[in-house]
Protein backbone atom coordinates (compact mmCIF):
# COMPACT_ATOMS: atom_id res chain seq x y z
CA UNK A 1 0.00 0.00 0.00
CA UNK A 2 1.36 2.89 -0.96
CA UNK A 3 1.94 6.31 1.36
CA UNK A 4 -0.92 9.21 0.55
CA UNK A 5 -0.68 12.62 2.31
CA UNK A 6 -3.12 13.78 5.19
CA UNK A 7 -5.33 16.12 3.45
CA UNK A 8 -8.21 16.51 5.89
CA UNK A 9 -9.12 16.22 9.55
CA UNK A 10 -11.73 14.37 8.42
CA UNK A 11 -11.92 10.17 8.12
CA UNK A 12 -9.06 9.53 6.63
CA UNK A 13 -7.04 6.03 6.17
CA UNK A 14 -3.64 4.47 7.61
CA UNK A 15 -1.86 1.72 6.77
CA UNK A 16 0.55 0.53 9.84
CA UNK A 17 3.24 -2.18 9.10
CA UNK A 18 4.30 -4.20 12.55
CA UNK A 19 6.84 -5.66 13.84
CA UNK A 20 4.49 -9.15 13.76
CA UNK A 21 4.38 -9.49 9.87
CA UNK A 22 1.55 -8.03 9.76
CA UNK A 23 0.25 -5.04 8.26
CA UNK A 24 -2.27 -2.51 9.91
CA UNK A 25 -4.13 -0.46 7.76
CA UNK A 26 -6.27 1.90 9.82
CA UNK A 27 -9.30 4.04 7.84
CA UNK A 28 -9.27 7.14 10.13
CA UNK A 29 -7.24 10.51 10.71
CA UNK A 30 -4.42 9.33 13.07
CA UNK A 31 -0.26 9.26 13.26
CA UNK A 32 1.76 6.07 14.39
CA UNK A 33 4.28 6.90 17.16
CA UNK A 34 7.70 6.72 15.76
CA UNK A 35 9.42 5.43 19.25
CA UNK A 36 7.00 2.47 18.91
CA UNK A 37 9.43 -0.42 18.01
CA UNK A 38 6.18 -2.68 16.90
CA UNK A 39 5.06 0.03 14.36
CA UNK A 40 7.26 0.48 10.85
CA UNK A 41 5.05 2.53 8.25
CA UNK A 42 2.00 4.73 8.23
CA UNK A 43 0.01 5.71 5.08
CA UNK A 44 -3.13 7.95 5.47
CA UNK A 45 -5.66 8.22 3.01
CA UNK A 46 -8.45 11.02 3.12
CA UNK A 47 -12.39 9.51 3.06
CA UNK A 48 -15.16 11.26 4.41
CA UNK A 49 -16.63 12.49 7.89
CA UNK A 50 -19.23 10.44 9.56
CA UNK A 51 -17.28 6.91 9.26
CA UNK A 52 -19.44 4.32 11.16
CA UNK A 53 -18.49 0.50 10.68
CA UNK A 54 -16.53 -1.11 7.75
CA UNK A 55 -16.83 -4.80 6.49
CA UNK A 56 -14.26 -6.76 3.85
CA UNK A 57 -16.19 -8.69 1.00
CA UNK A 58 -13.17 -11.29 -0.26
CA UNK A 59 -15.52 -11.90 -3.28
CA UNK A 60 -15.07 -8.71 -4.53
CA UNK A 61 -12.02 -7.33 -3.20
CA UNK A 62 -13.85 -4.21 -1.30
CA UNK A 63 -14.44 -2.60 1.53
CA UNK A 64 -17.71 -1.59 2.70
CA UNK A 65 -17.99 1.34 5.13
CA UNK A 66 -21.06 3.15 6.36
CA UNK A 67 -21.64 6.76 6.86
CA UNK A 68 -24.54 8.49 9.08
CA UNK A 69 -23.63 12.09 10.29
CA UNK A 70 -25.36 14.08 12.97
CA UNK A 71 -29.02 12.74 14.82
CA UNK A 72 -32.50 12.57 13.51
CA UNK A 73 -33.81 13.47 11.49
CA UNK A 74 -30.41 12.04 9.31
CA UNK A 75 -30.33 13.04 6.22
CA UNK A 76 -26.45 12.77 5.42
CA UNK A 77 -26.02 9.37 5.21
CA UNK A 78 -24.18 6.59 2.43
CA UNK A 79 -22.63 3.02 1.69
CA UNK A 80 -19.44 3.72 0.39
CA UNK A 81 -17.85 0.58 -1.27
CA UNK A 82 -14.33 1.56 -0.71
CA UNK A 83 -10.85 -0.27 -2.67
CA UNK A 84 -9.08 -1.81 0.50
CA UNK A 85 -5.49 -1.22 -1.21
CA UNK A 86 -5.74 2.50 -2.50
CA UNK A 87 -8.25 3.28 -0.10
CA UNK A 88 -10.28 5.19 -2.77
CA UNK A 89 -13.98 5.53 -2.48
CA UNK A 90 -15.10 3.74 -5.88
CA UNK A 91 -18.57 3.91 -5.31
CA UNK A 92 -21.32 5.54 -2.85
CA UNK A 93 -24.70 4.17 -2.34
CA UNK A 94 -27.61 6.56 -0.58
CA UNK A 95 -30.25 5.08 1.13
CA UNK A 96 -33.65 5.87 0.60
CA UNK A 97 -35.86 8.76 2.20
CA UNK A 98 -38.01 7.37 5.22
CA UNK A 99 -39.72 10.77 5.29
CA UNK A 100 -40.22 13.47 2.66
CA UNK A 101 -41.15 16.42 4.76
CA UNK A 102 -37.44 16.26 6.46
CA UNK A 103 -35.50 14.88 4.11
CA UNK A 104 -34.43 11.71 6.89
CA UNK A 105 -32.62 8.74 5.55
CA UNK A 106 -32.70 4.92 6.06
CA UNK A 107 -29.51 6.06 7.96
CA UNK A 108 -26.73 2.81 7.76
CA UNK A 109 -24.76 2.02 10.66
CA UNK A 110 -23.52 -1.68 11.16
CA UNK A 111 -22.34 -3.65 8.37
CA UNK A 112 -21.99 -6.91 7.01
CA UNK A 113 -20.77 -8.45 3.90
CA UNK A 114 -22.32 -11.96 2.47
CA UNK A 115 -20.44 -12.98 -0.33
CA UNK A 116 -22.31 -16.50 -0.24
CA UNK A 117 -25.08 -14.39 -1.70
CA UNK A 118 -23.23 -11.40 -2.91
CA UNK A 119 -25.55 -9.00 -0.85
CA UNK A 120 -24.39 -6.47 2.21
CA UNK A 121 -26.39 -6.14 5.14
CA UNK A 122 -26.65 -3.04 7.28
CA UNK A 123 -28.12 -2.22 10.88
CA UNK A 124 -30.84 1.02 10.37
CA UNK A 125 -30.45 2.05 14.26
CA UNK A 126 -32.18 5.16 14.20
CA UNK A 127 -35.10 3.65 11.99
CA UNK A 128 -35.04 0.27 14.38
CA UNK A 129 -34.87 -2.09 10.79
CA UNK A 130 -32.08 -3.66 8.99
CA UNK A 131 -31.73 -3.51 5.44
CA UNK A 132 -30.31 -5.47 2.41
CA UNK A 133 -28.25 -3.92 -0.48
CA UNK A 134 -26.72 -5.59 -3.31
CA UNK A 135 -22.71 -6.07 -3.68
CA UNK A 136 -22.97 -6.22 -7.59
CA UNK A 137 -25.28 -3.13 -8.10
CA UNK A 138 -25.74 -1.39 -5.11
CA UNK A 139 -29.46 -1.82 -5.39
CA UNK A 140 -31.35 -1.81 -1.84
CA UNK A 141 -33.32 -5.05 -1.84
CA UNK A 142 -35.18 -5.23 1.35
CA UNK A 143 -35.72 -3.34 4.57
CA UNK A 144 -36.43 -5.80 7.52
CA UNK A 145 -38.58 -4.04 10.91
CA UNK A 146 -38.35 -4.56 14.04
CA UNK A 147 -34.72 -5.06 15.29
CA UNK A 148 -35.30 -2.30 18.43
CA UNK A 149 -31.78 -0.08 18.03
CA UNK A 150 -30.36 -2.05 15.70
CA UNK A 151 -26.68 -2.24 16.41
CA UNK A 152 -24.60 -4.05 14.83
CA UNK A 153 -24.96 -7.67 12.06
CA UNK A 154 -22.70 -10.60 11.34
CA UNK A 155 -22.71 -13.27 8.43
CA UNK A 156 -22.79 -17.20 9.36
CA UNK A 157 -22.41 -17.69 5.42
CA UNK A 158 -22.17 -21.69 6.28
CA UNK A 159 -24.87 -21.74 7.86
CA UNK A 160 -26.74 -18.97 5.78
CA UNK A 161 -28.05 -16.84 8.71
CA UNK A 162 -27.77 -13.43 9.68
CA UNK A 163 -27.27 -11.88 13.35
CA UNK A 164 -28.56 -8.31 14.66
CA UNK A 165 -28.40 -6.94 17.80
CA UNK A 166 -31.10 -5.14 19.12
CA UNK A 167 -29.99 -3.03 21.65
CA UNK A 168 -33.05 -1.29 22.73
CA UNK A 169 -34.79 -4.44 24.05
CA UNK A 170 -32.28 -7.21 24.67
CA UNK A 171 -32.99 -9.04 21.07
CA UNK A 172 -31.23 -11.01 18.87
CA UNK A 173 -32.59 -11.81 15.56
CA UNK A 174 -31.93 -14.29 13.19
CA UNK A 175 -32.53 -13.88 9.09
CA UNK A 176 -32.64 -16.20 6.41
CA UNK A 177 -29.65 -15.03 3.88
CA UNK A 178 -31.66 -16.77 1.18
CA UNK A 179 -35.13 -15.35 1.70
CA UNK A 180 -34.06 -12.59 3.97
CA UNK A 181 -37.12 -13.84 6.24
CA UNK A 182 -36.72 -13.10 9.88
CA UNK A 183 -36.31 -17.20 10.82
CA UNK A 184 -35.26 -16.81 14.86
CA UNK A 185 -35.94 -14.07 17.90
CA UNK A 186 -34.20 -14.56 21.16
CA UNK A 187 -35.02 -11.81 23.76
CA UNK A 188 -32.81 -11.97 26.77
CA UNK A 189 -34.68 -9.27 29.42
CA UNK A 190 -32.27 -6.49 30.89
CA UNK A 191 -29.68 -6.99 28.18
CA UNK A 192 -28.30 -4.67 25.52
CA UNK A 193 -26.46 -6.64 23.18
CA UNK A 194 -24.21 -4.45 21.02
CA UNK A 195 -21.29 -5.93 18.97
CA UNK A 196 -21.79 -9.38 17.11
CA UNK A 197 -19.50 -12.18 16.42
CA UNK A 198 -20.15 -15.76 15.36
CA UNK A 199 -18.18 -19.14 15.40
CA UNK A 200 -18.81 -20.64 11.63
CA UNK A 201 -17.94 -23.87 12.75
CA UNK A 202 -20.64 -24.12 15.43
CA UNK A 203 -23.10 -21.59 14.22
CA UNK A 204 -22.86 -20.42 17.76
CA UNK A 205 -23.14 -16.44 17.85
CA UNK A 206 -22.15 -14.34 20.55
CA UNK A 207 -23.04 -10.95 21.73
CA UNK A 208 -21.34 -8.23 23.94
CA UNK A 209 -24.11 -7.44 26.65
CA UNK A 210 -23.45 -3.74 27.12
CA UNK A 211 -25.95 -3.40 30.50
CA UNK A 212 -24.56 -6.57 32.24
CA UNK A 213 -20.67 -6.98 31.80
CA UNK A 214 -21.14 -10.39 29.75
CA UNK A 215 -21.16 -12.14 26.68
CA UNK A 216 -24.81 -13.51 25.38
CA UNK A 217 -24.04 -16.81 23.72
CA UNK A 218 -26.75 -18.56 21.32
CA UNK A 219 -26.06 -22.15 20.15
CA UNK A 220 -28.26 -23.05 16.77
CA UNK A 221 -28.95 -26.19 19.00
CA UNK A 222 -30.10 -24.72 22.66
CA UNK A 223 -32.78 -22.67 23.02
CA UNK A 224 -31.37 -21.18 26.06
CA UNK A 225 -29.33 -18.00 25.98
CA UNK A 226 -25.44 -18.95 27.80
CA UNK A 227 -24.34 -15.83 30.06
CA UNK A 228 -20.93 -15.47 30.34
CA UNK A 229 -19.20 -12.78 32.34
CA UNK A 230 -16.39 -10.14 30.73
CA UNK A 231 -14.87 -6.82 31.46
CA UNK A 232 -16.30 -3.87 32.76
CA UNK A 233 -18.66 -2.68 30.06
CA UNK A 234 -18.20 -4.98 26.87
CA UNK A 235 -18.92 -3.57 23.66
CA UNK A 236 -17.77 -5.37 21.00
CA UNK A 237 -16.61 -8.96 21.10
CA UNK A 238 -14.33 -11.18 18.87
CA UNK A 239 -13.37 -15.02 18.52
CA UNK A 240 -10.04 -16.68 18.77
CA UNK A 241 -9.08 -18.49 15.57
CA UNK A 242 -10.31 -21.81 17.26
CA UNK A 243 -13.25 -20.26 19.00
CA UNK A 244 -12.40 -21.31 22.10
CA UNK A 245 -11.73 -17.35 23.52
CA UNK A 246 -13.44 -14.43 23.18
CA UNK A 247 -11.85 -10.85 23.15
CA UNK A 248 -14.41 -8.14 24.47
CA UNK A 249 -13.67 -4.36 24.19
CA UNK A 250 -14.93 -2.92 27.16
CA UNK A 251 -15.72 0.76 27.04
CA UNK A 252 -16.20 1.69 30.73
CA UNK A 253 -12.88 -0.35 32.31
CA UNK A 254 -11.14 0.68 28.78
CA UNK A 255 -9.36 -2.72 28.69
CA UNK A 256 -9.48 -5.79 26.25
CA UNK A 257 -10.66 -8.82 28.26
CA UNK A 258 -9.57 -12.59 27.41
CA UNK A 259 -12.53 -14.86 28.42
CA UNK A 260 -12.20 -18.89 28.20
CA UNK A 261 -15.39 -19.48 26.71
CA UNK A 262 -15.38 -23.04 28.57
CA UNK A 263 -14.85 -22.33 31.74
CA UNK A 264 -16.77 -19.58 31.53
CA UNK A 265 -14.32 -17.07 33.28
CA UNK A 266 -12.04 -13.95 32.25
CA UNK A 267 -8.71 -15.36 32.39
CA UNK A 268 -6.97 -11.91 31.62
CA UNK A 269 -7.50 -7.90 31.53
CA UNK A 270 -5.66 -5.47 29.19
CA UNK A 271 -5.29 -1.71 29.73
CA UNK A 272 -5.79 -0.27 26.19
CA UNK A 273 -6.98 3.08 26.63
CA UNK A 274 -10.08 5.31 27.78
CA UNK A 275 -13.28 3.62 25.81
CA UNK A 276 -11.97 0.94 24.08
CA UNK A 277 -15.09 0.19 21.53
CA UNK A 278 -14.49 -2.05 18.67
CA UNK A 279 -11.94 -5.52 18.73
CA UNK A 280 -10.63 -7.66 15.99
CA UNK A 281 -8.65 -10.67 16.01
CA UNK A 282 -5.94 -11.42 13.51
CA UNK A 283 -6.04 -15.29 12.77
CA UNK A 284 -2.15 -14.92 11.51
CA UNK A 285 -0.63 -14.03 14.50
CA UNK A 286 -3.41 -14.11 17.14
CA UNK A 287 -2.77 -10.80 18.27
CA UNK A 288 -5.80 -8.67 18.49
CA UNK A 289 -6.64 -5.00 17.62
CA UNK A 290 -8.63 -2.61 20.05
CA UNK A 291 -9.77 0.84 19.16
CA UNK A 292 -10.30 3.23 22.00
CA UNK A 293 -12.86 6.14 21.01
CA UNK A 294 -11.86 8.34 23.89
CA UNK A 295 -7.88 8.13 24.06
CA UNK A 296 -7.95 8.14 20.30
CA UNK A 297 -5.69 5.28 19.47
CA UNK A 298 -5.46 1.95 18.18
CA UNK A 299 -4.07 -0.70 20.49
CA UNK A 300 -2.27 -4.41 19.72
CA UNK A 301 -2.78 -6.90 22.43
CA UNK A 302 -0.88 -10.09 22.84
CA UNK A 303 -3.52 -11.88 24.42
CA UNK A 304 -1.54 -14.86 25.63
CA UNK A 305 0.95 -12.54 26.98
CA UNK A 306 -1.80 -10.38 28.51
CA UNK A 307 0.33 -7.32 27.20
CA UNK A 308 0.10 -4.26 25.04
CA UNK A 309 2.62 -4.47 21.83
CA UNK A 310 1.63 -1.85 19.72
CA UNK A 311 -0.26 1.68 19.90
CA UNK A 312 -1.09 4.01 17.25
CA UNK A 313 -2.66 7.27 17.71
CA UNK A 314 -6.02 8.08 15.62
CA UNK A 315 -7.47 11.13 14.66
CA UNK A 316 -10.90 12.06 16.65
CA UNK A 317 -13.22 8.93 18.03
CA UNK A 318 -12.08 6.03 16.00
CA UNK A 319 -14.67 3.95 16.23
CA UNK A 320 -14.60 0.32 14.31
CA UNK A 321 -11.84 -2.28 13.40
CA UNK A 322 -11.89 -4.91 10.83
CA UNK A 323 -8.78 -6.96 10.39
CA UNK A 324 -8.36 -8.84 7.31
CA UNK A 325 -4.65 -11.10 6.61
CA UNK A 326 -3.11 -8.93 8.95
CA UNK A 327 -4.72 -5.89 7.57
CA UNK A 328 -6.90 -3.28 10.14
CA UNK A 329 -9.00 -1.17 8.46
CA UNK A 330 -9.74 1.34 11.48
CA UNK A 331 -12.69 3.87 10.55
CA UNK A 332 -13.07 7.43 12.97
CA UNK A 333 -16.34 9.46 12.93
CA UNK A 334 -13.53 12.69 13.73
CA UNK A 335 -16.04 14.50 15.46
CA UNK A 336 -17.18 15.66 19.04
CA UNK A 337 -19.43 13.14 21.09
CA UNK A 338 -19.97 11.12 24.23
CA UNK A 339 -17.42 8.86 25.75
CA UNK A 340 -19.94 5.95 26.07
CA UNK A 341 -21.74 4.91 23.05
CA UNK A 342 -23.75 2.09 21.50
């Protein structure tokens, strides 16, 4: 990848070789610290303000980001289908108008890619739906109701299903990938799940509980919700390569917790900085990647050692990670707002 210049304080991208043999690229105004022995090259790359979530589609070699800016009514608002080695914005998708009189859009917040069916689901928080867009043409195919706060989505593409998190009422729902037919509701009462991850093998999908300090766990098989504790307010969660661990981002205790999924226990706690938000494993090295909204930075986190080995500083509230062969692609929203978020 190859070095741009900072144009903008707005969203822009970075690209962070480390020391690991892997390579960080980070979507999001920021500077690497140059007395950081596990960071050797930065490259920015200006995108737009607003970033929200980004997802990698291997089928087609892109990178889907959304954009919402400001609160309702939201009428600045786009899928941007973004080249994940130049960092270029090569296409950008508005959402429809949910009301004329204001001008409000189906605003797009979480994001998914399914390449099994070459579509790329979105969460619709502000609109409580999730909706369906097409990878090939960018079409918008469906809108699906009642996901209360929808947060964030992931892909089982094995097993053709679809997580959301509603946050707003404790929900998880469950979509056909083929139909795009709601096919499974579990409510779990006093939760708010947030981030999504889910173990392909298993089907098993697991949610950060926001309210409770734990990790909602739904087997395809049990019809019983698994609560498993974490840190001190987990937002975002992410697998181990064998899915035997889960890495939670915890925004209140800003640390990156290590929880045995068997045992049912945190085994370890990792300072990363003031509200860590979004986490990311990297399958190459099993290091994992924590962004921290408040301290502005980007954290690497030897899990086994329980230790921090690489921090890059981020322009204003960085706010997602997606790590793909080594690769972060770390989007900021570079704009004022809350410390805690969902």
């Amino acid at each position: 990848m190859s070095s741009s210049t900072r144009r903008t304080t707005v969203a822009t991208a970075i690209a962070v070789a480390l020391t690991a043999a892997s390579t960080v690229a980070l979507t999001g105004t920021a500077s690497a610290r140059a007395a950081d022995p596990v960071v050797t090259e930065v490259t920015t790359a200006a995108l737009v303000k607003g970033l929200y979530q980004s997802s990698y589609s291997e089928r087609n070699d892109t990178l889907w980001v959304t954009v919402s800016v400001g609160r309702p009514p939201v009428t600045d608002s786009r899928l941007l289908k973004v080249d994940p080695d130049t960092l270029e914005i090569e296409q950008t998708i508005v959402p429809p108008v949910t009301d004329a009189t204001t001008g409000a859009r189906e605003a797009v917040y979480g994001v998914a890619a399914d390449d099994e069916h070459n579509t790329v689901w979105v969460t619709n928080t502000r609109n409580n739906t999730v909706a369906v867009y097409s990878q090939r043409t960018g079409a918008h195919l469906a809108t699906l109701p009642d996901v209360n706060h929808a947060r964030e989505i992931v892909v089982d593409e094995k097993h053709d299903t679809v997580w959301a998190s509603g946050f707003g009422d404790g929900t998880l729902v469950a979509y056909d990938s083929r139909t795009l037919k709601e096919t499974r509701r579990v409510v779990v009462e006093g939760t708010g799940p947030t981030g999504l991850t889910v173990n392909e093998k298993t089907g098993t999908v697991y949610a950060a509980d926001l309210n409770n300090d734990q990790i909602i766990e739904v087997s395809r098989t049990s019809g019983t919700p698994r609560l498993i504790p974490a840190g001190d307010g987990p937002i975002s969660v992410a697998l181990s390569k064998n899915g035997r661990t889960a890495y939670t981002a915890d925004q209140t205790g800003g640390t990156v917790s290590v929880v045995d999924l068997r045992k049912g226990l945190v085994t370890k706690s990792v300072a990363t900085g003031a509200g860590a938000l979004s986490v990311a494993t990297d399958d190459r090295t099993g290091n994992v990647v924590a962004v921290n909204r408040t301290a502005a930075s980007v954290t690497v986190v030897d899990p086994r050692a329980g230790a921090v080995v690489g921090t890059v500083a981020t322009g204003a509230n960085p706010n997602h990670v997606e790590l793909v062969e080594g690769t972060a692609y770390v989007v900021d929203k570079s704009g004022s707002g809350a410390a805690r978020t969902c």
